[in-house]
Protein backbone atom coordinates (compact mmCIF):
# COMPACT_ATOMS: atom_id res chain seq x y z
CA UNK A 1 99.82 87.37 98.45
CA UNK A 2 100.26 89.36 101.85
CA UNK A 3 99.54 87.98 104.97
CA UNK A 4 96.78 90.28 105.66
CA UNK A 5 95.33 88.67 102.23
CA UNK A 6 96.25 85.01 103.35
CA UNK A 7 94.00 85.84 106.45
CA UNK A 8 90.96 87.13 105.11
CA UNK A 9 90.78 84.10 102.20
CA UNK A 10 91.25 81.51 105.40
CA UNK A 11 88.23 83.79 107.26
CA UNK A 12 86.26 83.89 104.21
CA UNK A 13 86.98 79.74 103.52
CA UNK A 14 85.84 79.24 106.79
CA UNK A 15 82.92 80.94 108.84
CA UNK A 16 83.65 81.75 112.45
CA UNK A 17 87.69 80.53 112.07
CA UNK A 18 90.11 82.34 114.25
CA UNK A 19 92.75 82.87 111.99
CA UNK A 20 96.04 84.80 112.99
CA UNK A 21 99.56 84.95 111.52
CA UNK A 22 102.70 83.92 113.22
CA UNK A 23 105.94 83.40 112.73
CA UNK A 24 109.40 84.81 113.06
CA UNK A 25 109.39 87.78 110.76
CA UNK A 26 105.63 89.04 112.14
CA UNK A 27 106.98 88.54 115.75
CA UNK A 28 109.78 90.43 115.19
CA UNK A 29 108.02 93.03 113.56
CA UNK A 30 105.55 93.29 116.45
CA UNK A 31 108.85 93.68 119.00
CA UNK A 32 110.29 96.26 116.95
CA UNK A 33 107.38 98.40 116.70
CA UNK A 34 106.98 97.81 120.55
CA UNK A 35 110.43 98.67 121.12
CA UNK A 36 110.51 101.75 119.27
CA UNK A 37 107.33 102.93 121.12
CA UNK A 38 108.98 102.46 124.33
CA UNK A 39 112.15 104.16 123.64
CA UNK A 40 109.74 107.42 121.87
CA UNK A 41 108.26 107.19 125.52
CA UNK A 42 111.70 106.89 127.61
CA UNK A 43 113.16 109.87 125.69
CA UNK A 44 110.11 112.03 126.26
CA UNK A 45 110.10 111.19 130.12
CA UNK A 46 114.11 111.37 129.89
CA UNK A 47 114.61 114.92 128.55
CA UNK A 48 112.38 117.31 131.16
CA UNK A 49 113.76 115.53 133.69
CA UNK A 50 117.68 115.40 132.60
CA UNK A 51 117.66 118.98 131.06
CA UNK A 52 117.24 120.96 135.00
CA UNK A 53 120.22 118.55 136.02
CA UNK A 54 122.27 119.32 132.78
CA UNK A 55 121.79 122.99 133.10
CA UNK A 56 123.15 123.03 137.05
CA UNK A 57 125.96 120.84 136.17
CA UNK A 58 126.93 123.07 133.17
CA UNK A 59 126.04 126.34 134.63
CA UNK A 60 124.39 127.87 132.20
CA UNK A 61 121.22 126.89 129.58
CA UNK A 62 122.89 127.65 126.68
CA UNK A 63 125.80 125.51 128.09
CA UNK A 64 123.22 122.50 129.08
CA UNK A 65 121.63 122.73 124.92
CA UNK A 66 125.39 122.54 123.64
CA UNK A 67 126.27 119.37 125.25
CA UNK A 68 125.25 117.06 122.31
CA UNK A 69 125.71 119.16 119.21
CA UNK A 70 127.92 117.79 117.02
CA UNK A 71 128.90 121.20 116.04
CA UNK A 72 129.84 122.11 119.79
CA UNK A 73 132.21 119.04 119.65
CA UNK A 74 136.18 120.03 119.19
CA UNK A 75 137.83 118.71 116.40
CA UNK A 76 140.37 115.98 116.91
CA UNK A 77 143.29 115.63 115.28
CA UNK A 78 143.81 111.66 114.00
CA UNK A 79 145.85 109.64 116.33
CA UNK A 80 149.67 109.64 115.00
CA UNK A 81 150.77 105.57 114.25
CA UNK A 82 153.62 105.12 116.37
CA UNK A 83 156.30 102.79 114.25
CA UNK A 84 154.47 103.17 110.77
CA UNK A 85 157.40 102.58 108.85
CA UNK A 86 158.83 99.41 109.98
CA UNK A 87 161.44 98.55 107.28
């Protein structure tokens, strides 16, 4: 039975009960979907205002779109492992 279910039996059972679920997992639920909105939000106010500053830092637009493409990322060779063979 889901809690939504669990609810509307106690409502039905009793007339005019406030009934509402708690608990760990449905208050952490509740912060995660509050969390998630409020990130959404900060990235959507972040961008307009970050994108001017990223293009006069980089000189260029096409420059201030490149900065976090993986693809515009070099390479990099793996680190060599100084003393590998030790026998």
């Amino acid at each position: 039975m889901t809690v939504r279910r669990m609810e509307a039996a106690a409502r039905a059972a009793v007339p005019g009960l406030r009934v509402q679920a708690g608990g760990a997992v449905l208050t952490q639920r509740a912060m995660d979907a509050s969390i998630e909105r409020d990130l959404r939000r900060a990235e959507l106010l972040a961008a307009p205002l970050l994108f001017p500053v990223l293009v006069f830092a980089y000189g260029s637009v096409v420059s201030a779109l490149l900065v976090d493409a993986p693809e515009a990322r070099p390479s990099m060779p793996a680190p060599a492992t100084a003393g590998k063979d030790n026998g």
